[in-house]
Protein backbone atom coordinates (compact mmCIF):
# COMPACT_ATOMS: atom_id res chain seq x y z
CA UNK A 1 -12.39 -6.53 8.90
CA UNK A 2 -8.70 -8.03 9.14
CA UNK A 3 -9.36 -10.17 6.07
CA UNK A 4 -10.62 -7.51 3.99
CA UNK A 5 -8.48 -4.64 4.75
CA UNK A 6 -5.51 -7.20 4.30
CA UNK A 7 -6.55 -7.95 1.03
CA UNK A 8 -7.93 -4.68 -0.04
CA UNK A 9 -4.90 -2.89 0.84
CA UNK A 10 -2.72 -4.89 -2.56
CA UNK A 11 -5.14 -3.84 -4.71
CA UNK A 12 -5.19 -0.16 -3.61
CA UNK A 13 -1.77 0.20 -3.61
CA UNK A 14 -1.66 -0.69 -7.18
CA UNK A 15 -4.39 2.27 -7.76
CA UNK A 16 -2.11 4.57 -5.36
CA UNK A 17 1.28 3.72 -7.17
CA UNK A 18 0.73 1.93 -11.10
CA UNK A 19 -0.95 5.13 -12.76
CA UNK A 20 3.00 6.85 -12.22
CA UNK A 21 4.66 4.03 -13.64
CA UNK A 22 2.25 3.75 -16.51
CA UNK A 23 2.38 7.63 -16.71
CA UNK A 24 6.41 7.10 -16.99
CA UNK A 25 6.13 4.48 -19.77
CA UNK A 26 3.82 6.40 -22.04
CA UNK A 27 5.92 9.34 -21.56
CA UNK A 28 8.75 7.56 -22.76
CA UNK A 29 6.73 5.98 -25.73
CA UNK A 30 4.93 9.56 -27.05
CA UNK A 31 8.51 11.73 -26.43
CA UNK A 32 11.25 9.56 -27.30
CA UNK A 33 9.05 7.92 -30.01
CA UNK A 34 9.62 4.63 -27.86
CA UNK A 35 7.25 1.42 -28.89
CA UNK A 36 8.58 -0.55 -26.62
CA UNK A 37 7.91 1.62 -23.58
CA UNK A 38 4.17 2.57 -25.45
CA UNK A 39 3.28 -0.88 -25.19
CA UNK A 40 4.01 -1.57 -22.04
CA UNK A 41 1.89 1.67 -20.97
CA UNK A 42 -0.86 -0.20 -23.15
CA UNK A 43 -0.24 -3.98 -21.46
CA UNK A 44 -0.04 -2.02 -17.89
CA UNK A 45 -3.28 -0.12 -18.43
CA UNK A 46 -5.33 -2.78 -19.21
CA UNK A 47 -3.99 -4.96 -16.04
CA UNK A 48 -4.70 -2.23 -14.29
CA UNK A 49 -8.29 -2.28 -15.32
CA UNK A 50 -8.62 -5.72 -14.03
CA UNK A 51 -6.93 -5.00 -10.58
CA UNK A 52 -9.52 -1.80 -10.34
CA UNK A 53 -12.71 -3.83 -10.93
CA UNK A 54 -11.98 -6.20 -8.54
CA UNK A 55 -10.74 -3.51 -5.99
CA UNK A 56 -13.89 -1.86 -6.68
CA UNK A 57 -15.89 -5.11 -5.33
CA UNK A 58 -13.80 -5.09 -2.31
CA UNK A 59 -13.72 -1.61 -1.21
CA UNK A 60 -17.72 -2.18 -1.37
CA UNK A 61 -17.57 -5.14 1.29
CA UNK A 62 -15.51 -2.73 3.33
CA UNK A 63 -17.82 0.38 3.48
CA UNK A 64 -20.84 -2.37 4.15
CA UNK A 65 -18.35 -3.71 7.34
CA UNK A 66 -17.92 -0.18 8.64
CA UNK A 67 -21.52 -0.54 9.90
CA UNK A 68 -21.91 -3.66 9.73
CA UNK A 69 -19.08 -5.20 11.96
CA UNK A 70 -18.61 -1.11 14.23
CA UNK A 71 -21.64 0.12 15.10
CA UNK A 72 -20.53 1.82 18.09
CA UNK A 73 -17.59 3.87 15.66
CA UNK A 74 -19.97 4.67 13.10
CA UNK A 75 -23.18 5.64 15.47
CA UNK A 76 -20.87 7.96 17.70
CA UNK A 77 -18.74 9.19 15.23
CA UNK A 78 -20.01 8.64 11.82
CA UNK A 79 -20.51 13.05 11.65
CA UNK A 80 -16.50 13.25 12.36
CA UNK A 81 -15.39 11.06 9.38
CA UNK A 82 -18.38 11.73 6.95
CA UNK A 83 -15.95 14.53 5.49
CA UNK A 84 -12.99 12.41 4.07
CA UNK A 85 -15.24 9.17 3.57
CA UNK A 86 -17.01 11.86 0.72
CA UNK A 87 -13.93 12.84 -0.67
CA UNK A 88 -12.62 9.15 -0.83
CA UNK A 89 -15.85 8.50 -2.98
CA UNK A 90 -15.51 11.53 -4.92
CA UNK A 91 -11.69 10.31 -6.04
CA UNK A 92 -12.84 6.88 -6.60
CA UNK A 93 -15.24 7.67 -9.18
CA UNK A 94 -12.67 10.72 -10.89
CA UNK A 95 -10.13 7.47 -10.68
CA UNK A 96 -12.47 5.41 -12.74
CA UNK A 97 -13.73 7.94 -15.21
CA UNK A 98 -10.25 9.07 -16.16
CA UNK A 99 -8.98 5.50 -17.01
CA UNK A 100 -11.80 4.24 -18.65
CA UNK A 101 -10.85 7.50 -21.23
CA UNK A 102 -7.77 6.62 -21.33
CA UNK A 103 -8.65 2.41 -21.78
CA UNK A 104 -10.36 3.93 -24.75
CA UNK A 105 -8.40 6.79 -25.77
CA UNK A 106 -5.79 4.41 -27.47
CA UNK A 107 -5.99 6.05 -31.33
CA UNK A 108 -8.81 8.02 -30.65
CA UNK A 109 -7.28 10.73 -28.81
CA UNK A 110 -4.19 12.42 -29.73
CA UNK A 111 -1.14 11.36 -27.96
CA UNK A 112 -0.29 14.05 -25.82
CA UNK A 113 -3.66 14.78 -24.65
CA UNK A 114 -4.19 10.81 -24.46
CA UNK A 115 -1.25 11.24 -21.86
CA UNK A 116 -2.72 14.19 -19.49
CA UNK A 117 -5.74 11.08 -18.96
CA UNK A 118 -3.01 9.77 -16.54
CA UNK A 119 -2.16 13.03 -14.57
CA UNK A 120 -5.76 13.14 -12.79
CA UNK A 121 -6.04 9.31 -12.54
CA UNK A 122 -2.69 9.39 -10.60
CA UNK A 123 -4.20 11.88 -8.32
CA UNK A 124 -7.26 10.46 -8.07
CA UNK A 125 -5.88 7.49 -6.41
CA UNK A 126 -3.20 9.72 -4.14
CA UNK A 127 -6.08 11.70 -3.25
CA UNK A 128 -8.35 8.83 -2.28
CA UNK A 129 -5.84 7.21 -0.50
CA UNK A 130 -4.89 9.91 1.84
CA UNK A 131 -8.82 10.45 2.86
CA UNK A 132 -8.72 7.32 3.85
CA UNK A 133 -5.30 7.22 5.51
CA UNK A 134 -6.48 10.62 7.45
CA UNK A 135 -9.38 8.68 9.16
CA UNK A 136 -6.91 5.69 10.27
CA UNK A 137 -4.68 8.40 11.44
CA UNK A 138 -7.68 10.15 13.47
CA UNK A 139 -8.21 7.16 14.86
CA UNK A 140 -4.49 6.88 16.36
CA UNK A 141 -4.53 10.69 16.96
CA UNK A 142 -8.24 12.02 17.10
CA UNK A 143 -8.82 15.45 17.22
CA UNK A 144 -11.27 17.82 16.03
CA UNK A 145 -14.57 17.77 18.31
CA UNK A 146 -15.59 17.82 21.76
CA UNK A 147 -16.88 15.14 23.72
CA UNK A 148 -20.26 16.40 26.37
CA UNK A 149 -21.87 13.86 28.26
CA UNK A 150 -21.13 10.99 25.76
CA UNK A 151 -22.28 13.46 22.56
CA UNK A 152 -20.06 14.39 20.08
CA UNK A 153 -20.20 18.23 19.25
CA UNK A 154 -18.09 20.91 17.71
CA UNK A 155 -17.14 18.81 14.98
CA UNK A 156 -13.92 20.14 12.60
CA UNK A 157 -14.19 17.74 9.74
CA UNK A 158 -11.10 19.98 8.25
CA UNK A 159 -9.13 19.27 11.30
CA UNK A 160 -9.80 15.46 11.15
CA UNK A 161 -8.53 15.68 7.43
CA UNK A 162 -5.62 17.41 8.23
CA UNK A 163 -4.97 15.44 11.72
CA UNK A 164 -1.41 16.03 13.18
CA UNK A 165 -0.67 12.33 12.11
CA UNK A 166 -2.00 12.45 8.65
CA UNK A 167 1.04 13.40 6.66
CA UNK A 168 3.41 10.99 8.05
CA UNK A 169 0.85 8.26 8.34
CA UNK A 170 0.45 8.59 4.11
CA UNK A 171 3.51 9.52 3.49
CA UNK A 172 4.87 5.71 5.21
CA UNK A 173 1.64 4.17 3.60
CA UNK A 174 2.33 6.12 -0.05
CA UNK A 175 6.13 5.09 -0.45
CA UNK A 176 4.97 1.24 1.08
CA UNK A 177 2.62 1.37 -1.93
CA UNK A 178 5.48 2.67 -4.55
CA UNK A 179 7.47 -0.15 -2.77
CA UNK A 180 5.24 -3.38 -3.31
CA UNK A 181 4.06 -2.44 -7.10
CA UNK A 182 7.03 -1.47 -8.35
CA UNK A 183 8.49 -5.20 -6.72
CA UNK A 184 5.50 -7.03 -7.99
CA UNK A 185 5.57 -5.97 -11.43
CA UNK A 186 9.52 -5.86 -11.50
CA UNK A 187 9.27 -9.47 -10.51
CA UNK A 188 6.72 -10.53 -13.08
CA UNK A 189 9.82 -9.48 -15.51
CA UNK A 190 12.13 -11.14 -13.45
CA UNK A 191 10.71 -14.26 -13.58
CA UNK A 192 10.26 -14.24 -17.79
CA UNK A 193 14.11 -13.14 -17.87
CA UNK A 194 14.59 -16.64 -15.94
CA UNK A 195 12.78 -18.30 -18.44
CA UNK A 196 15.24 -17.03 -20.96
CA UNK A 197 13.11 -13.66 -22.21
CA UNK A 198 16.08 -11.09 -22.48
CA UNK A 199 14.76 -8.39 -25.03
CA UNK A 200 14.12 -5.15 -24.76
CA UNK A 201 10.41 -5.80 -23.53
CA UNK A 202 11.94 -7.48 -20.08
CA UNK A 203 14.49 -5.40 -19.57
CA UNK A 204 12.10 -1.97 -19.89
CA UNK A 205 9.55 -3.37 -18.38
CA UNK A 206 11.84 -4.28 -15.39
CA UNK A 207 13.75 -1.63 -14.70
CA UNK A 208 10.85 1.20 -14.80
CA UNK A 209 8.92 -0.19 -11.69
CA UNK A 210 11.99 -1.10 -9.88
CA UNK A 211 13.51 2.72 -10.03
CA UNK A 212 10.46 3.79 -8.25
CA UNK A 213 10.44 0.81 -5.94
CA UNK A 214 14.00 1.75 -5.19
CA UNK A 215 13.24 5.46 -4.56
CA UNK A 216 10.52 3.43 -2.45
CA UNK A 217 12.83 1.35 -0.22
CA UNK A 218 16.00 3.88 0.13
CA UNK A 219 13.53 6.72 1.74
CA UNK A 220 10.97 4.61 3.49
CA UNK A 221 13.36 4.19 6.74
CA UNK A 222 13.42 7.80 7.00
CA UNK A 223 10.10 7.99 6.99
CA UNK A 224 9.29 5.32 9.56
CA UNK A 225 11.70 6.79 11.73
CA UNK A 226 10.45 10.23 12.10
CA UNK A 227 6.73 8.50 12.33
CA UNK A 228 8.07 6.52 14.92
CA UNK A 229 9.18 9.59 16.86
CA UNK A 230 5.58 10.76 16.47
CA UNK A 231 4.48 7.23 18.45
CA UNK A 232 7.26 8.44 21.12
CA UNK A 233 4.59 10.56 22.49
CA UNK A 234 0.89 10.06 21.54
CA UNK A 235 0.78 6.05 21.57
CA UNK A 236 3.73 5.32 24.16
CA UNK A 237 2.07 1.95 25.09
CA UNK A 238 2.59 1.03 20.94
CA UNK A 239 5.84 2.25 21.39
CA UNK A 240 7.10 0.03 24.49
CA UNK A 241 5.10 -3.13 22.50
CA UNK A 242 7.38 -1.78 19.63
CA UNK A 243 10.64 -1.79 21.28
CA UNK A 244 9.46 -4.79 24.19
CA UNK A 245 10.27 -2.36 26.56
CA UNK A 246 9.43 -3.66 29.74
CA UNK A 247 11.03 -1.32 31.86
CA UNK A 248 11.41 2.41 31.15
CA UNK A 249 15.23 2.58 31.01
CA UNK A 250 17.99 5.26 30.04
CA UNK A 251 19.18 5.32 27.90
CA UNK A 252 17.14 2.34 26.05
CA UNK A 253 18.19 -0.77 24.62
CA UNK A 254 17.28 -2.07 20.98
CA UNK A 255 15.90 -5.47 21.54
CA UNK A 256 16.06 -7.33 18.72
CA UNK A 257 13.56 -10.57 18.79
CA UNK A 258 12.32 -11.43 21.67
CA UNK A 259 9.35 -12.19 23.67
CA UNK A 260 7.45 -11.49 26.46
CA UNK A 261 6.95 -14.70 28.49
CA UNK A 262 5.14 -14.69 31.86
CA UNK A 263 6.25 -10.95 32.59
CA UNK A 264 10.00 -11.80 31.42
CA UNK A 265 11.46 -11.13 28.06
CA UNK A 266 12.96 -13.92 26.75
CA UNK A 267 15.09 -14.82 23.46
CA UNK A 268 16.04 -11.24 22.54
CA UNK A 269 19.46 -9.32 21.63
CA UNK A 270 19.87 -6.16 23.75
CA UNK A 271 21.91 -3.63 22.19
CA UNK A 272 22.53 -0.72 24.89
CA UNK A 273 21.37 2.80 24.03
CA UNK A 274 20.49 1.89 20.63
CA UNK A 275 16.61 1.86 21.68
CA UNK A 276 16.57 6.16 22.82
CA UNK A 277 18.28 6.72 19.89
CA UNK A 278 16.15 4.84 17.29
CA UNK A 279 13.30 5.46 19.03
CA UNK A 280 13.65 9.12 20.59
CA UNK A 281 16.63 10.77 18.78
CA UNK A 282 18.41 11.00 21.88
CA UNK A 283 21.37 9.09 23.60
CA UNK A 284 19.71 9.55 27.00
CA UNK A 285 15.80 9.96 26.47
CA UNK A 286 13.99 6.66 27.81
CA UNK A 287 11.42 4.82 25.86
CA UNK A 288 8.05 4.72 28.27
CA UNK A 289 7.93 1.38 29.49
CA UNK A 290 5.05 -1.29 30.16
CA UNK A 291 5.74 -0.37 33.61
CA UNK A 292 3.72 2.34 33.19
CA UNK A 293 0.96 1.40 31.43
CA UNK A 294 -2.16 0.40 33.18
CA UNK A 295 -2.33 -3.49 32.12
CA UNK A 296 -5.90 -3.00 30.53
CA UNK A 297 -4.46 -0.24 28.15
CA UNK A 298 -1.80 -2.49 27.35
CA UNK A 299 -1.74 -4.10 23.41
CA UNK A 300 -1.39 -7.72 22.66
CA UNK A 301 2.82 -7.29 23.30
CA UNK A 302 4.27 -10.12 21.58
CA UNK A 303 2.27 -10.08 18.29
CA UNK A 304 2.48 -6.38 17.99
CA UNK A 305 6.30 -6.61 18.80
CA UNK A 306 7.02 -9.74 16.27
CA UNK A 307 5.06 -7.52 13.47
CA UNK A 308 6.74 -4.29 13.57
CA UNK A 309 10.39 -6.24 13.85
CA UNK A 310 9.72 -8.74 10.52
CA UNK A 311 8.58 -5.38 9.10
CA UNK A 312 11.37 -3.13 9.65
CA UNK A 313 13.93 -6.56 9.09
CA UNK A 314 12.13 -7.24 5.43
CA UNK A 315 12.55 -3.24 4.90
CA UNK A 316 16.05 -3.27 5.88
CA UNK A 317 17.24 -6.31 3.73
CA UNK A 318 15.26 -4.73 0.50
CA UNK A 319 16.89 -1.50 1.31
CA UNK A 320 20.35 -3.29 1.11
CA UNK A 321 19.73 -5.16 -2.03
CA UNK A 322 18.20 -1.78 -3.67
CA UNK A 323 21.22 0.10 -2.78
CA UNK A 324 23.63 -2.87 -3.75
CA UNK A 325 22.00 -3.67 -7.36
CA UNK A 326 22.41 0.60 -8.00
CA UNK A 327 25.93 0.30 -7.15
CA UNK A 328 26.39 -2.34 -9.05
CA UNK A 329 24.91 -0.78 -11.82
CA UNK A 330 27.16 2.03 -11.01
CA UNK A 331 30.37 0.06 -11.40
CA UNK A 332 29.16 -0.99 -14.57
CA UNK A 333 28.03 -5.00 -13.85
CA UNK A 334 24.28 -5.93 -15.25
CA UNK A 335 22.89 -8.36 -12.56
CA UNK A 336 20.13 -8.96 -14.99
CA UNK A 337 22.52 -11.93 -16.03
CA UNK A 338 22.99 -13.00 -12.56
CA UNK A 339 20.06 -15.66 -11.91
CA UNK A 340 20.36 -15.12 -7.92
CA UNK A 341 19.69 -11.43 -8.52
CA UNK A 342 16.27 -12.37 -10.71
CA UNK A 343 15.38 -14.63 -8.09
CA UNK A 344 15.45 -12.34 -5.53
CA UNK A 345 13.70 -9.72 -7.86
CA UNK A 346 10.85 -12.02 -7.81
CA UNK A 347 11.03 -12.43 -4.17
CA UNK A 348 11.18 -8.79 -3.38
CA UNK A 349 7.60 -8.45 -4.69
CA UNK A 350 5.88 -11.33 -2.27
CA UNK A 351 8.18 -9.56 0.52
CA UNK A 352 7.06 -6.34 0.01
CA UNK A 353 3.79 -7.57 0.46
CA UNK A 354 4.47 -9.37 3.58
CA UNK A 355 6.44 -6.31 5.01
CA UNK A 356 3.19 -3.87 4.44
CA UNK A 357 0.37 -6.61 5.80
CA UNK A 358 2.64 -6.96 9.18
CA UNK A 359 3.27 -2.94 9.36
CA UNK A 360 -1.08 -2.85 9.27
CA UNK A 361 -0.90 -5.55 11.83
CA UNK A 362 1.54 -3.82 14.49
CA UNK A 363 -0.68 -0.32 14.02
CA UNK A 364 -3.65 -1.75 14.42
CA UNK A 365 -3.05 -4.47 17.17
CA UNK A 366 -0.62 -2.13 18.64
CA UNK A 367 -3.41 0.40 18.97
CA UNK A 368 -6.04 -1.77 21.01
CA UNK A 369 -7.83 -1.84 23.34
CA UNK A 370 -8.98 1.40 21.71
CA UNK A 371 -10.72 1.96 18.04
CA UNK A 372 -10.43 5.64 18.65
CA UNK A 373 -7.18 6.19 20.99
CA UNK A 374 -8.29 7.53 24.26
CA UNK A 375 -11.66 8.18 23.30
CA UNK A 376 -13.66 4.32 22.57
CA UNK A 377 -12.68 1.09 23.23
CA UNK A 378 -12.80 -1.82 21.07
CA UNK A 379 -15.26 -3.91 22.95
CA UNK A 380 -17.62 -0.72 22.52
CA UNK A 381 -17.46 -0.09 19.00
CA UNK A 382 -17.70 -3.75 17.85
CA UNK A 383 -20.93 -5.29 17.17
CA UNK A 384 -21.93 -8.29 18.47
CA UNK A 385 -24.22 -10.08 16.11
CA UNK A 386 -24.19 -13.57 16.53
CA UNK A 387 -24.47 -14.34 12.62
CA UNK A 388 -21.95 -12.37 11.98
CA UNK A 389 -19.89 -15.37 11.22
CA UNK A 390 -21.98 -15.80 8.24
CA UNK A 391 -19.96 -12.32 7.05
CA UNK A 392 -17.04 -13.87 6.95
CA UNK A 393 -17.42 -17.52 5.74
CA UNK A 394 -19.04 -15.43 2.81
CA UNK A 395 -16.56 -12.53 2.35
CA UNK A 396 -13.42 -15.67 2.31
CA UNK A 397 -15.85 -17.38 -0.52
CA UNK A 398 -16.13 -14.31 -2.55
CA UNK A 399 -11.73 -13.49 -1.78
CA UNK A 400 -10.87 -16.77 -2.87
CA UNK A 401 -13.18 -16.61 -5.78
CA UNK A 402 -11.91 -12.75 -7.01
CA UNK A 403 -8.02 -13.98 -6.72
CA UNK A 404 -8.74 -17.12 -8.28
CA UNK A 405 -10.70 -15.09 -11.07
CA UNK A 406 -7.83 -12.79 -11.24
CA UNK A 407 -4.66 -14.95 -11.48
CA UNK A 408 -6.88 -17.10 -14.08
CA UNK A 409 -7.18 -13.32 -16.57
CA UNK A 410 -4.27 -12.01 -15.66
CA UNK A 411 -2.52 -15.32 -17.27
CA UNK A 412 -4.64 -15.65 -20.14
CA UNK A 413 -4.08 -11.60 -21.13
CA UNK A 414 -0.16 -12.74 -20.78
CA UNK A 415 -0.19 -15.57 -22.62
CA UNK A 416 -2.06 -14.41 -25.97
CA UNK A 417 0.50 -11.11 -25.65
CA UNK A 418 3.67 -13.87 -25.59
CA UNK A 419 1.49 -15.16 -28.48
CA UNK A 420 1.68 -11.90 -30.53
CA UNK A 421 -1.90 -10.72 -29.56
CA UNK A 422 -0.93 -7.16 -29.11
CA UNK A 423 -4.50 -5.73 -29.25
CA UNK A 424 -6.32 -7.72 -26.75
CA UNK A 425 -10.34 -6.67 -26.79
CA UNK A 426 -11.87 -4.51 -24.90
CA UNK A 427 -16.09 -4.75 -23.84
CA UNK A 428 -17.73 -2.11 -25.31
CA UNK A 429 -14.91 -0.27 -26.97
CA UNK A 430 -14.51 0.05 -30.60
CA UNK A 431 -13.22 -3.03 -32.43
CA UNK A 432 -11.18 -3.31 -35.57
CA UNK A 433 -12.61 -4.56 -38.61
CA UNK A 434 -11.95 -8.61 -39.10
CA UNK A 435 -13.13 -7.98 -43.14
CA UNK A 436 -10.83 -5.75 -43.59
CA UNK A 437 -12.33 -2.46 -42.44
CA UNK A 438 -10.77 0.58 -41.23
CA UNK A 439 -9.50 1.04 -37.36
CA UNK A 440 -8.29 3.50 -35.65
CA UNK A 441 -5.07 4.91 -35.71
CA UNK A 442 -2.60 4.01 -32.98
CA UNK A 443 -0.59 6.98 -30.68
CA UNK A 444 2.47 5.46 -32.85
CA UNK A 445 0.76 6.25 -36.49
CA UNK A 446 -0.89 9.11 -34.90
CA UNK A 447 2.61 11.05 -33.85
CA UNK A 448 4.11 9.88 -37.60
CA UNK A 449 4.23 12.75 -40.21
């Protein structure tokens, strides 16, 4: 489940985050009479395409491993999270039907309508995203039905939807999303600006997904920070893995590195106070410590601890070099000619990445031993098939296959644009006319008096 929700998760984010920035660029291309910006919103679509299909093949291995690999989830409380499991489904297919019209809708529809495909493909993929955020976030926080003599009754699907950790749960996951795309595809600019591509194409196509991987960065420690007060007081044993609080103190020390060695904490930085008010928004307030915590409620301490500090030190260091490139912009200097700026543009992508796979791993390891907090353990909702092995050898093969499958399109689509190839073919869409035949007229010709 690790492997696929780890890769899974890149691919969603582009569905969550890529139709805005696409959105954006046609905007710019059908109002400002842009071609530049048009055909990026062209290029961007049709990548997209690619990331969805696979996507779609993984998100089927995943609903297959939600009965597959947790029986003991899905048997007990299958009734609780049929509700946003339906709506998930429902978005995925208003996702898919929007941008194949709008794959299509190239010349065929006119532009400003051609545009409005975006607005419910956008939402499509907030909406999905959130369903399936809700049910993670009923899992930290469940609410919504009773428990009598090992039954589930008086089941509030509404209530699980709208759990008290919903919102901030999607809101950290939504901007993470914003975050990583907008770095990625930045960085795919980046790196042809290294290579000595400096026109208008690079520079667009740059700057459009970093603004909203900037908004991304500067408000996602605001974010965590109030979601971390949330932890404060319905996961406190996440919370003292968090912080490596082995003691509850007051005020609390930030511990910076660190790890727990044979009861001791060893290797860290102790900054006094700094933990309450990180961590409680208080000078005095303790953070709960392992002390008391029943040692088998505890989490695995030092992975849990290790992956929410890399996360919130990658977060931190893009945050600075977000708000130092906009200053510099500000005072007037273009770091697009500064090759140490590109390179790090095309490292922020990879580190965005890195940053969201280790915040999934200090949730989710940070929540055990429960599934469902308070409610079922781990070891009771797991299956334990013995073949189940064979699962995962074949779930790697067909991973490794689908990236390898991916990189390999992805680079041929970019090298036959760098060609000149601006109208790459689609399957089953309407071609242009080799002998000479009329085509369709593009949004460009079609907004020209």
């Amino acid at each position: 489940m690790a492997l696929s929700l780890g890769w899974h998760i890149i691919l969603a984010s582009f569905g969550v985050a890529w139709p805005a920035m696409i959105l954006v660029a046609h905007w710019r291309g059908v109002y400002r009479r842009d071609d530049v910006a048009l055909g990026l919103a062209q290029r961007w679509a049709k990548v997209s395409a690619v990331l969805f299909a696979i996507g779609a093949v993984s998100g089927t291995v995943l609903s297959f491993e939600m009965g597959l690999l947790w029986p003991g989830l899905m048997g007990r409380y299958g009734g609780v999270l049929g509700l946003p499991f339906a709506f998930e489904g429902l978005s995925f297919f208003v996702e898919a039907i929007f941008l194949g019209l709008y794959l299509y809708g190239w010349g065929r529809i006119p532009p400003r309508r051609h545009l409005l495909m975006l607005v419910p493909m956008a939402a499509a993929g907030v909406v999905g995203s959130y369903c399936v955020i809700s049910v993670n976030a009923w899992m930290n926080m469940p609410v919504g039905f009773r428990l009598v003599d090992g039954q589930v009754v008086d089941v509030n699907p509404w209530a699980v939807l709208f759990n008290p950790g919903a919102i901030l749960q999607f809101a950290h996951m939504w901007v993470a999303a914003y975050m990583i795309v907008g770095f990625l595809v930045a960085g795919v600019y980046a790196a042809g600006m290294l290579r000595g591509r400096y026109d208008r194409h690079h520079r667009l196509g740059f700057t459009i997904p970093l603004v909203f991987a900037s908004a991304g960065a500067l408000v996602q420690p605001l974010v965590g920070h109030v979601l971390g007060l949330r932890i404060a007081e319905a996961q406190p044993a996440k919370l003292a893995a968090f912080e490596l609080a082995t003691d509850t103190e007051s005020p609390s020390p930030l511990r910076l590195g660190g790890l727990l060695i044979n009861g001791q904490v060893r290797y860290s930085l102790d900054i006094p106070s700094l933990g309450s008010i990180i961590a409680r928004n208080s000078f005095t307030a303790p953070v709960q410590g392992l002390d008391t915590i029943a040692p088998t409620d505890e989490p695995p301490i030092n992975i849990t601890h290790v992956a929410f500090q890399s996360m919130v030190g990658i977060g931190t260091l893009l945050f600075l070099a977000v708000a130092l490139y906009w200053f510099a912009r500000w005072r007037g200097r273009d770091l697009l000619s500064n090759r140490w700026a590109l390179r790090f543009a095309v490292l922020a992508g990879p580190l965005g990445v890195l940053a969201m796979e280790l915040g999934w791993v200090a949730t989710e390891v940070g929540r055990q031993p429960w599934v469902v907090y308070g409610y079922l353990r781990t070891r009771d909702a797991a299956g334990d098939n013995p073949q189940i092995w064979i699962l995962l050898v074949a779930t790697a093969v067909l991973y490794t296959g689908l990236t390898i499958g991916a990189a390999l399109v992805l680079r041929s689509m970019a090298r036959r644009w760098r060609a000149g190839e601006e109208d790459l073919p689609s399957p089953y869409g309407p071609q242009s006319d080799a002998a000479g035949g009329s085509r369709p007229p593009t949004d460009r010709e079609a907004t020209t008096p």
